[in-house]
PDB file of N, CA and C in Angstrom:
ATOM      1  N   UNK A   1      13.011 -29.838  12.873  1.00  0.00           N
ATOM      2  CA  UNK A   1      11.793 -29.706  12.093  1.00  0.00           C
ATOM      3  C   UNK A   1      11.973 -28.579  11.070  1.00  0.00           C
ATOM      4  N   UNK A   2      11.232 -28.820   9.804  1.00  0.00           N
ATOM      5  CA  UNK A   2      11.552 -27.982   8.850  1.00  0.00           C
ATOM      6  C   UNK A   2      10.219 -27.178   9.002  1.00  0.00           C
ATOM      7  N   UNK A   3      10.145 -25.890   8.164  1.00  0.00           N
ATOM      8  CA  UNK A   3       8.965 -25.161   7.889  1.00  0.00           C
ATOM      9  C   UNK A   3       8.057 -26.250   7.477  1.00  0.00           C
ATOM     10  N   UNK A   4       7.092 -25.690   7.757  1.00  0.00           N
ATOM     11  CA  UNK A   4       5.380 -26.641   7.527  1.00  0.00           C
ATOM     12  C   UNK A   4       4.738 -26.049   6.678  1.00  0.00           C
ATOM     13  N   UNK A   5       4.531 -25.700   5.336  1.00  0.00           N
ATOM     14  CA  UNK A   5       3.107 -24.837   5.000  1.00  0.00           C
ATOM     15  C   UNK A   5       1.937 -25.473   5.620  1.00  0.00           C
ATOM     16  N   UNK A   6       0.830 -24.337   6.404  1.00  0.00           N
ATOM     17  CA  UNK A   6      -0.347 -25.068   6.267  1.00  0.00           C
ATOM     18  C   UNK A   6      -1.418 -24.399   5.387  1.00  0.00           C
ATOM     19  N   UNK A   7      -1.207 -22.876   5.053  1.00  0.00           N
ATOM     20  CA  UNK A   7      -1.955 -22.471   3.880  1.00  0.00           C
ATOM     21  C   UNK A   7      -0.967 -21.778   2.998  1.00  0.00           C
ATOM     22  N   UNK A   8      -1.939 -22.351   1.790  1.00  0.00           N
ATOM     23  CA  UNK A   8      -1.048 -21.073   0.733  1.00  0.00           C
ATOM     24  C   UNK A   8      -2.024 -21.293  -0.116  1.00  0.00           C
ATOM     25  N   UNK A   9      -3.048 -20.052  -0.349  1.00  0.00           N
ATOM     26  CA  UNK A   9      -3.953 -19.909  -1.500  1.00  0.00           C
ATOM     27  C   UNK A   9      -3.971 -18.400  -2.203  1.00  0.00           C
ATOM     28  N   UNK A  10      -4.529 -18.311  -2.932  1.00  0.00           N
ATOM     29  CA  UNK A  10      -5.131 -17.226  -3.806  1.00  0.00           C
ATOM     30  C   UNK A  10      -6.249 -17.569  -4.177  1.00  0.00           C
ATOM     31  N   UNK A  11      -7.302 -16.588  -3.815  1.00  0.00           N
ATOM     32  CA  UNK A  11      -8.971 -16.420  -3.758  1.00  0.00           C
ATOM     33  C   UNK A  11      -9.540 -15.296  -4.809  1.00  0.00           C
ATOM     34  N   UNK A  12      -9.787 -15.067  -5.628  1.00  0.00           N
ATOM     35  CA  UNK A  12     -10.351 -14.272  -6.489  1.00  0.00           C
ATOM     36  C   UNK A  12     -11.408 -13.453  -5.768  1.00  0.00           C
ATOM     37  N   UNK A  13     -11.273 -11.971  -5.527  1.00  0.00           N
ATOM     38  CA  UNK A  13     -12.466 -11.587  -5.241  1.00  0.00           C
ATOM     39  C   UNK A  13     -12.835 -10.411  -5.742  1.00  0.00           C
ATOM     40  N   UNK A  14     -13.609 -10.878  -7.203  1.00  0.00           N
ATOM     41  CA  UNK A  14     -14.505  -9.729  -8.107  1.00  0.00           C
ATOM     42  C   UNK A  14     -12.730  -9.996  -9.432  1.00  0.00           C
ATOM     43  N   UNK A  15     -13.649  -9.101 -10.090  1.00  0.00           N
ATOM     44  CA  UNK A  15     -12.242  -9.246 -11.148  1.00  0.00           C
ATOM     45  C   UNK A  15     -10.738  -8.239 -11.251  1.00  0.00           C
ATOM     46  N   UNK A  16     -10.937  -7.528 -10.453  1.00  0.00           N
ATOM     47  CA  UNK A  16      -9.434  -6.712  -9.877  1.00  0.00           C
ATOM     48  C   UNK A  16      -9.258  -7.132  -8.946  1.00  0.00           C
ATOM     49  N   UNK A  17      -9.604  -7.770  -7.866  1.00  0.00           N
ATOM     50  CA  UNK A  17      -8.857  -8.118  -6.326  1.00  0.00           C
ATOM     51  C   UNK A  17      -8.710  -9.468  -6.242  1.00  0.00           C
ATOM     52  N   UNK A  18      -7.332 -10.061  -5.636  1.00  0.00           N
ATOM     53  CA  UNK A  18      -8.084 -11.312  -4.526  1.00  0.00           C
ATOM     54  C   UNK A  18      -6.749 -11.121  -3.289  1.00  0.00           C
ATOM     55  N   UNK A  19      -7.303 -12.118  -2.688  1.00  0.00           N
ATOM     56  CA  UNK A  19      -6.593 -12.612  -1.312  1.00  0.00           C
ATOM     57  C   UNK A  19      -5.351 -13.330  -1.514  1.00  0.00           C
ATOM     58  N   UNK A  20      -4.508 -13.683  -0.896  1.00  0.00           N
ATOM     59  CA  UNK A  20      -3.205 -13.776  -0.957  1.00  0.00           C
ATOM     60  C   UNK A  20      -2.995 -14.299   0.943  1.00  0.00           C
ATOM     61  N   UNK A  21      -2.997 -16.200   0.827  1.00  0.00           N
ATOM     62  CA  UNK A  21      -2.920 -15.883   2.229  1.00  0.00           C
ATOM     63  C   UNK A  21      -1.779 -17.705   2.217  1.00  0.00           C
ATOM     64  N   UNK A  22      -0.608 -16.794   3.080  1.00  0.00           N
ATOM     65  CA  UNK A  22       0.075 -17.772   3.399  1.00  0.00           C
ATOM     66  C   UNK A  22       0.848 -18.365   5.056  1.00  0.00           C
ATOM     67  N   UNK A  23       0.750 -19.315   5.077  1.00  0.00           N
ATOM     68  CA  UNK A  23       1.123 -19.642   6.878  1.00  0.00           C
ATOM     69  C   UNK A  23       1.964 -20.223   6.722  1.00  0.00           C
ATOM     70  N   UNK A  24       2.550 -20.309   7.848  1.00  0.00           N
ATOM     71  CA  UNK A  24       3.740 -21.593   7.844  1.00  0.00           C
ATOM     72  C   UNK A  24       3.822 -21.618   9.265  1.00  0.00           C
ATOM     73  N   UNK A  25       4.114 -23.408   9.550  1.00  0.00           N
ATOM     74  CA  UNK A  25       4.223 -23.692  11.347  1.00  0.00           C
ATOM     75  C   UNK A  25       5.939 -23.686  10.991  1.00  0.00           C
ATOM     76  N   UNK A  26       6.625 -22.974  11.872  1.00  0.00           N
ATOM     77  CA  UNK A  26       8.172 -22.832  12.114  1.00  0.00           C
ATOM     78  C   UNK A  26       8.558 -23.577  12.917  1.00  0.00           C
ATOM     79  N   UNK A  27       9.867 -23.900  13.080  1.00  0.00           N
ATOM     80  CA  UNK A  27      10.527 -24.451  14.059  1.00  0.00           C
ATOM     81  C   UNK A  27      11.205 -23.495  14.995  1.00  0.00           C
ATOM     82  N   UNK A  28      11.433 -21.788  15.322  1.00  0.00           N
ATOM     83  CA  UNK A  28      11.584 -21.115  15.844  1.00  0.00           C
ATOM     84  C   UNK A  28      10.579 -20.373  15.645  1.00  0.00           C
ATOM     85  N   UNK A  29      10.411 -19.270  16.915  1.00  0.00           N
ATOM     86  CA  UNK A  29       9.808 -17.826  16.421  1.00  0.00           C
ATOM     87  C   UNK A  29      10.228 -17.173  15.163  1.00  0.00           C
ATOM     88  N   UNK A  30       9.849 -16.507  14.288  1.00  0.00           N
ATOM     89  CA  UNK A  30      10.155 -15.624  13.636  1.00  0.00           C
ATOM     90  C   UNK A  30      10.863 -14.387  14.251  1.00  0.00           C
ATOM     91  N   UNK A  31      12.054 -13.770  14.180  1.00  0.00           N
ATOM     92  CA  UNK A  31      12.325 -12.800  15.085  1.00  0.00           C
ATOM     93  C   UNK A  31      11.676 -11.087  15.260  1.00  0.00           C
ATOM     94  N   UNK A  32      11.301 -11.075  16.737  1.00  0.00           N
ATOM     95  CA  UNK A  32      10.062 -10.171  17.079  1.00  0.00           C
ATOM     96  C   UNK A  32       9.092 -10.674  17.260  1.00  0.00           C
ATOM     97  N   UNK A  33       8.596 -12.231  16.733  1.00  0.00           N
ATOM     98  CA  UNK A  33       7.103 -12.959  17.252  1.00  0.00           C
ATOM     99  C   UNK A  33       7.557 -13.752  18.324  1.00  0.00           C
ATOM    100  N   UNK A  34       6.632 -14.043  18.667  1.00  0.00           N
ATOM    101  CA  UNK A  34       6.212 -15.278  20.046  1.00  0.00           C
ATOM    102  C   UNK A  34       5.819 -16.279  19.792  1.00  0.00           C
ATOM    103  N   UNK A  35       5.781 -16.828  18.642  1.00  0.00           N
ATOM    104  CA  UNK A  35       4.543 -17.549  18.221  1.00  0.00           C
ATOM    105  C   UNK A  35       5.505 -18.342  17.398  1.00  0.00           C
ATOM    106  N   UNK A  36       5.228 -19.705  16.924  1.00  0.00           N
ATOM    107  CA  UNK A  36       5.599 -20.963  16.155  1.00  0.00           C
ATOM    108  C   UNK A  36       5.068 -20.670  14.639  1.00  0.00           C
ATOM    109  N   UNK A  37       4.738 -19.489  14.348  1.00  0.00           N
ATOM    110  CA  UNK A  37       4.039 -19.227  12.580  1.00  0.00           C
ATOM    111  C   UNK A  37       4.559 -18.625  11.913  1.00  0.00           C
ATOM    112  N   UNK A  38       4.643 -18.226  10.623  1.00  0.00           N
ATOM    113  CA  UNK A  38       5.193 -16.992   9.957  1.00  0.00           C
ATOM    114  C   UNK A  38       4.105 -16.907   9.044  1.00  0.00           C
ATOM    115  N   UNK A  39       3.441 -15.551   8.702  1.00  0.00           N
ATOM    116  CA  UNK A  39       2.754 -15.442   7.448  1.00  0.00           C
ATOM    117  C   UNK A  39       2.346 -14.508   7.142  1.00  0.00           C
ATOM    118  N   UNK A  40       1.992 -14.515   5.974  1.00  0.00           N
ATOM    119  CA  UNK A  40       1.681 -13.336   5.225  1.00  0.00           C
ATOM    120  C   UNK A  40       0.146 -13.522   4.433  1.00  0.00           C
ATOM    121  N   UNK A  41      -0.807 -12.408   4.790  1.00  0.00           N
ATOM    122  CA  UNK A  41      -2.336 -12.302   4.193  1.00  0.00           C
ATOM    123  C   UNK A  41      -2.145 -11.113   3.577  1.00  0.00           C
ATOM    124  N   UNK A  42      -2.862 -11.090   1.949  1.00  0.00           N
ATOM    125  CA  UNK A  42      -2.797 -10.095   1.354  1.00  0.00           C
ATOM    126  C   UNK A  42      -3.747  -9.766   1.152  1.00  0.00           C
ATOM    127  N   UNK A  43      -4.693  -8.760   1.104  1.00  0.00           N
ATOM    128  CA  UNK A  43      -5.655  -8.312  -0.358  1.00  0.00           C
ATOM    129  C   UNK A  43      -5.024  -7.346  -0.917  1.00  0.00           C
ATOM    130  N   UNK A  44      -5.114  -7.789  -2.559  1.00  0.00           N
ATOM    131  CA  UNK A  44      -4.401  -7.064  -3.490  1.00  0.00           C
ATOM    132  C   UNK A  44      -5.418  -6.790  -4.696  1.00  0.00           C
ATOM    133  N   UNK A  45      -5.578  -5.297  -4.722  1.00  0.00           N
ATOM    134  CA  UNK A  45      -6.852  -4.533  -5.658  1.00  0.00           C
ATOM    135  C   UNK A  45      -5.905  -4.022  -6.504  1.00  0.00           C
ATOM    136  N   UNK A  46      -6.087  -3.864  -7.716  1.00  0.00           N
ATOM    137  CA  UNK A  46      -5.548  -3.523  -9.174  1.00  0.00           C
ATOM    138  C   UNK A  46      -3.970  -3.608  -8.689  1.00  0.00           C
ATOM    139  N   UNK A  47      -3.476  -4.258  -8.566  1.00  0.00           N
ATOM    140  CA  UNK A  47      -2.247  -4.405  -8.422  1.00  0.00           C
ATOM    141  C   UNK A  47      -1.746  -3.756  -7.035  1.00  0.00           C
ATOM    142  N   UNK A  48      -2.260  -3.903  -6.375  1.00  0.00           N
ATOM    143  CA  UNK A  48      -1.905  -2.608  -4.826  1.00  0.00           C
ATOM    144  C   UNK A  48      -2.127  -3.540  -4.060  1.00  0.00           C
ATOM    145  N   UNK A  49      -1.564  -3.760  -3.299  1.00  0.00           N
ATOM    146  CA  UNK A  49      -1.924  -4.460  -1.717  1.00  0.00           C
ATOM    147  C   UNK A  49      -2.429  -3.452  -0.930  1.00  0.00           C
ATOM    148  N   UNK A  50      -3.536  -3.392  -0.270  1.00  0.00           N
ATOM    149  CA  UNK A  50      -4.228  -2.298   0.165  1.00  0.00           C
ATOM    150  C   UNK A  50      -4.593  -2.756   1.634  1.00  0.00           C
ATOM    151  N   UNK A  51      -4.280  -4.420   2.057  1.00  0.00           N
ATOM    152  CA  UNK A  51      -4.223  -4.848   3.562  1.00  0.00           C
ATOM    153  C   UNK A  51      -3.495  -5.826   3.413  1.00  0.00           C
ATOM    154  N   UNK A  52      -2.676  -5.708   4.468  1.00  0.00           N
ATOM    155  CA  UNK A  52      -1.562  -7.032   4.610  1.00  0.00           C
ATOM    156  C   UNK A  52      -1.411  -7.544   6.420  1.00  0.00           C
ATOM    157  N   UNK A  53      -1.100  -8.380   6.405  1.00  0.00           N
ATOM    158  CA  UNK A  53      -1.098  -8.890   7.691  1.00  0.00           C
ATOM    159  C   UNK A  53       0.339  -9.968   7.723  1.00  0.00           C
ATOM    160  N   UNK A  54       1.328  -9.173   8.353  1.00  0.00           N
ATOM    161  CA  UNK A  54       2.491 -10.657   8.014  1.00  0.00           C
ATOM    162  C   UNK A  54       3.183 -10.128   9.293  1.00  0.00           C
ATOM    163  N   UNK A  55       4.585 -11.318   9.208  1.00  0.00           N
ATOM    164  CA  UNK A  55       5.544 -10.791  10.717  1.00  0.00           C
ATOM    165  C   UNK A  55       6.614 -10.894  10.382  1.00  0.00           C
ATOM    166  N   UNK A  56       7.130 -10.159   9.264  1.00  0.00           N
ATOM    167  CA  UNK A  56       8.406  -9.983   9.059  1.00  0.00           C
ATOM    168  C   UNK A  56       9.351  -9.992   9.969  1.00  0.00           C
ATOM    169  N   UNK A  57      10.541 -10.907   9.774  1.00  0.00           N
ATOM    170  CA  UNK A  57      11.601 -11.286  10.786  1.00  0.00           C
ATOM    171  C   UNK A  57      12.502  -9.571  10.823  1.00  0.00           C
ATOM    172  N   UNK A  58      12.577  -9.451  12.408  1.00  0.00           N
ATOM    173  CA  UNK A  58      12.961  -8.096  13.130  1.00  0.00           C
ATOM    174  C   UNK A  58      11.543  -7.000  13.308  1.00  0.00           C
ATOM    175  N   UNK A  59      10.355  -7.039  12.797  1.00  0.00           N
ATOM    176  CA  UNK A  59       9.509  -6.199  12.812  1.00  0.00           C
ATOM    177  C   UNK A  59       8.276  -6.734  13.843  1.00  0.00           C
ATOM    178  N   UNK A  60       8.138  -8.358  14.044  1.00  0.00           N
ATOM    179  CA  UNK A  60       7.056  -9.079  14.447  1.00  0.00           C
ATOM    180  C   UNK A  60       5.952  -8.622  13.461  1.00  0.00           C
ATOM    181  N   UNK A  61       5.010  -9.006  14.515  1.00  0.00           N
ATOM    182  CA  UNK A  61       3.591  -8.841  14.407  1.00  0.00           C
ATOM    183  C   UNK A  61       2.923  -7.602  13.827  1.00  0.00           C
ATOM    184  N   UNK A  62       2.748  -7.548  12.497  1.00  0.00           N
ATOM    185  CA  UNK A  62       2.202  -5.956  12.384  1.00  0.00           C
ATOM    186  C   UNK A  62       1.227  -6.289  11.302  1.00  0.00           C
ATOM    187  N   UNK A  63       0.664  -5.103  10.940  1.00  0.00           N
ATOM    188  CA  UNK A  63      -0.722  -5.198   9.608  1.00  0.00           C
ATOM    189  C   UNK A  63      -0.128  -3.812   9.156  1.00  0.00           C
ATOM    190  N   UNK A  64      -0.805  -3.670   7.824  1.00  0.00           N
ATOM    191  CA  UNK A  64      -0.959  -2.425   7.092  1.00  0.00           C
ATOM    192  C   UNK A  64      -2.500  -2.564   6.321  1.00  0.00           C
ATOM    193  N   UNK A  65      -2.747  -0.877   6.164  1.00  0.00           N
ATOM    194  CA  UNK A  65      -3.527  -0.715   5.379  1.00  0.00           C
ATOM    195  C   UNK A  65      -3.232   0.597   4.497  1.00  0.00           C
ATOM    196  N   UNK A  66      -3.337  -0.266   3.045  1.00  0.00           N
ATOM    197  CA  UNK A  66      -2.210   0.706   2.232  1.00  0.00           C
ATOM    198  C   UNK A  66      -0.996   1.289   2.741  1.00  0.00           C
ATOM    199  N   UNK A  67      -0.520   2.895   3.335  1.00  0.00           N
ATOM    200  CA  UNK A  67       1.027   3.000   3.922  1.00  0.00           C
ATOM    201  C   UNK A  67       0.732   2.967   4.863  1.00  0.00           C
ATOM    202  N   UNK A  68       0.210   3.087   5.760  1.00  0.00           N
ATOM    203  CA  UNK A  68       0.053   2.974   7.223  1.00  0.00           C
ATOM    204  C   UNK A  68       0.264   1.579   7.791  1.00  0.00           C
ATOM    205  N   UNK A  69       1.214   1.024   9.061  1.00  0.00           N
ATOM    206  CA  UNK A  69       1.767   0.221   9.686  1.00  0.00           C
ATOM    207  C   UNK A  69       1.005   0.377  10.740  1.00  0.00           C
ATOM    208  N   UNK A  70       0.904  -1.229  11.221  1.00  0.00           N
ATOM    209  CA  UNK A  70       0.372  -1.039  13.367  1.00  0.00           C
ATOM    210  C   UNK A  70       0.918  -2.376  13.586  1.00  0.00           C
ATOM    211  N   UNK A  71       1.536  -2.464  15.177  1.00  0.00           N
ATOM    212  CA  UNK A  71       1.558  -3.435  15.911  1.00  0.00           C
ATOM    213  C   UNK A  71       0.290  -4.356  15.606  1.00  0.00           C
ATOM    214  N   UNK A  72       0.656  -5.719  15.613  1.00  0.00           N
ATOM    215  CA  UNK A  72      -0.796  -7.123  15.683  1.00  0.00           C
ATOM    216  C   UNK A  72      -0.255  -7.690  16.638  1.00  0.00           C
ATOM    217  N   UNK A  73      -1.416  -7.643  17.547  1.00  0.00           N
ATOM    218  CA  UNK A  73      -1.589  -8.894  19.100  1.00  0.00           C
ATOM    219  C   UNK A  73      -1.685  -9.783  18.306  1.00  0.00           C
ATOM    220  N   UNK A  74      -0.855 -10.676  17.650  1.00  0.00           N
ATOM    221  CA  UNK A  74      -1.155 -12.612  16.874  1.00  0.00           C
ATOM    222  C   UNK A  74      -1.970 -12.956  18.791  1.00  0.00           C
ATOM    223  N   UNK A  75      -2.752 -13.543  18.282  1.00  0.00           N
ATOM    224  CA  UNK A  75      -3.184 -14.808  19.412  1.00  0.00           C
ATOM    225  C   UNK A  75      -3.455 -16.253  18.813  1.00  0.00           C
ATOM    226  N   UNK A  76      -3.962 -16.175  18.317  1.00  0.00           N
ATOM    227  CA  UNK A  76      -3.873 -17.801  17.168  1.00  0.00           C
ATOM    228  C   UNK A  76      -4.314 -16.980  15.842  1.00  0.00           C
ATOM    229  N   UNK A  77      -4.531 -18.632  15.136  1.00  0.00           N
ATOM    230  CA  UNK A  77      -4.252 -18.542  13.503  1.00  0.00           C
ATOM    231  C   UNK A  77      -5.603 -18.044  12.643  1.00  0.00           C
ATOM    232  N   UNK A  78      -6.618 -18.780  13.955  1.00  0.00           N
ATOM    233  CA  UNK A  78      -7.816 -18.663  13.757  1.00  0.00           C
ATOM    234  C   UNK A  78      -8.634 -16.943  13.645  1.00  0.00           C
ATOM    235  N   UNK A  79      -8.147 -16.162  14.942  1.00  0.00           N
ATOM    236  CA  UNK A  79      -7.944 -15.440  15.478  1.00  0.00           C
ATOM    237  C   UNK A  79      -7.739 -14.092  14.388  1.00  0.00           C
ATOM    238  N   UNK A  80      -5.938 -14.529  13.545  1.00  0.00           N
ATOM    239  CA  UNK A  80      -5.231 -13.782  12.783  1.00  0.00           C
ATOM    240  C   UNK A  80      -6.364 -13.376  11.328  1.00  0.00           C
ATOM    241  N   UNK A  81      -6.857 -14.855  10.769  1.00  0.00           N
ATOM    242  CA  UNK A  81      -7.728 -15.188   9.805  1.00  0.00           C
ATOM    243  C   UNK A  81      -8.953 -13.890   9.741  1.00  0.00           C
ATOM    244  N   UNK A  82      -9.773 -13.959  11.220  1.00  0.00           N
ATOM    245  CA  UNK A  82     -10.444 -13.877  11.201  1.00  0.00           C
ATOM    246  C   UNK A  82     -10.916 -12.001  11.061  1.00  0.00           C
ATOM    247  N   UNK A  83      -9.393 -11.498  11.918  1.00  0.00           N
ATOM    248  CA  UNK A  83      -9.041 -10.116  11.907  1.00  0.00           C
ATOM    249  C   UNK A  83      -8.928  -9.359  10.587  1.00  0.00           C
ATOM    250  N   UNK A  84      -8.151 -10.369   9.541  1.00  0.00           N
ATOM    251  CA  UNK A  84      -7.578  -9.963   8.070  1.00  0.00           C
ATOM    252  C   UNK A  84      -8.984  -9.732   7.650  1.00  0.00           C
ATOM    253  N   UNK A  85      -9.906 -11.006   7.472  1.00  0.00           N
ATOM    254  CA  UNK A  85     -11.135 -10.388   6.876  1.00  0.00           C
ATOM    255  C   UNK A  85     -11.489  -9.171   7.133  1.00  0.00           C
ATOM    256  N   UNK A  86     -11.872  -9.364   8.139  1.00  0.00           N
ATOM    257  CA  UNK A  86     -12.536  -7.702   9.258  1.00  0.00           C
ATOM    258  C   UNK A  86     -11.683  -6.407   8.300  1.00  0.00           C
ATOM    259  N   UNK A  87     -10.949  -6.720   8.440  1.00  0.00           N
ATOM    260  CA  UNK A  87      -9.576  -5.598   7.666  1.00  0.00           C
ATOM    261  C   UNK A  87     -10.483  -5.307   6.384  1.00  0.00           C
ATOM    262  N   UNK A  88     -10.595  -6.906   5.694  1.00  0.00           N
ATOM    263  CA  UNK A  88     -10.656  -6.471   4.535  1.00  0.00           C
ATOM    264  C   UNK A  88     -11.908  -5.648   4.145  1.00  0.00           C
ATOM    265  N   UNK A  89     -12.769  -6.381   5.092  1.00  0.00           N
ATOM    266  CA  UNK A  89     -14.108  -5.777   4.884  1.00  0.00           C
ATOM    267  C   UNK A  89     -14.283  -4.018   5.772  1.00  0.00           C
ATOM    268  N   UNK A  90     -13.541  -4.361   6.112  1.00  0.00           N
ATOM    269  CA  UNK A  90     -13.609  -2.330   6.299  1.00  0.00           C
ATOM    270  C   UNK A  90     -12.571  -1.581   5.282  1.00  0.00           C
ATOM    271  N   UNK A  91     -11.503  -2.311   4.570  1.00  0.00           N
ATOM    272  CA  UNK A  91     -11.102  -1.485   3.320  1.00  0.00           C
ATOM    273  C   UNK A  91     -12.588  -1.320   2.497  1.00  0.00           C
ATOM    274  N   UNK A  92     -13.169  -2.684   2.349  1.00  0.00           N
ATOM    275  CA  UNK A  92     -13.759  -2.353   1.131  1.00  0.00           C
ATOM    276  C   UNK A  92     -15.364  -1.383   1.188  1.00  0.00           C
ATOM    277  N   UNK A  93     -15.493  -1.315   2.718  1.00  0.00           N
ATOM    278  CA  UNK A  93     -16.574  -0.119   3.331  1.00  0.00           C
ATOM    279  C   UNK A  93     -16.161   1.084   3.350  1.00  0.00           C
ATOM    280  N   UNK A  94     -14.878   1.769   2.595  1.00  0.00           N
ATOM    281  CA  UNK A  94     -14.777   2.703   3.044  1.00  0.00           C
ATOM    282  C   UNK A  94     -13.777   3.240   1.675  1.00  0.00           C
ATOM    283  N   UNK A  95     -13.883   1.918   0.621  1.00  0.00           N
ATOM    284  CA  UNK A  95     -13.315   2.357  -0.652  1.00  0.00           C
ATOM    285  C   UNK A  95     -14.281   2.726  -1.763  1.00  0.00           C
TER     286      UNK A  95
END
């Protein structure tokens, strides 16, 4: 089985930011995940990615906000989605 995209969009949100969100169903783990996905969620404000959510192969599961790195429990996709918002919406409570 080859890579699957199941999302890949860009969302406009306001006229300096949008979202940046891409999945893919794998045919292996990504190395360091557990999981059958690979992807990457962005919000990107004036040119800055200021929250990201991806699982770079050797790093797994992690998020940032702006330089700061953390471990991500992935549990599903739904799950992942739903966290990034949350993210985003506490960057933008506290920018």
């Amino acid at each position: 089985m080859k890579a699957q995209a199941l999302l890949n969009e860009r969302s406009w949100q306001g006229d300096n930011a949008f979202a940046e969100l891409e999945v893919w169903r794998v045919p292996e783990p990504v190395r360091g995940s557990r999981h059958a996905f690979k992807y990457r969620l962005a919000f990107v404000v004036d040119g800055e990615c200021v929250v990201r959510f991806d699982n770079e192969a050797g790093k797994g599961d992690h998020w940032h906000r702006g330089a700061t790195q953390q471990p991500y429990d992935f549990s599903s996709l739904p799950t992942l989605l739903a966290d990034f918002w949350r993210a985003v919406d506490d960057w933008r409570g506290s920018a």
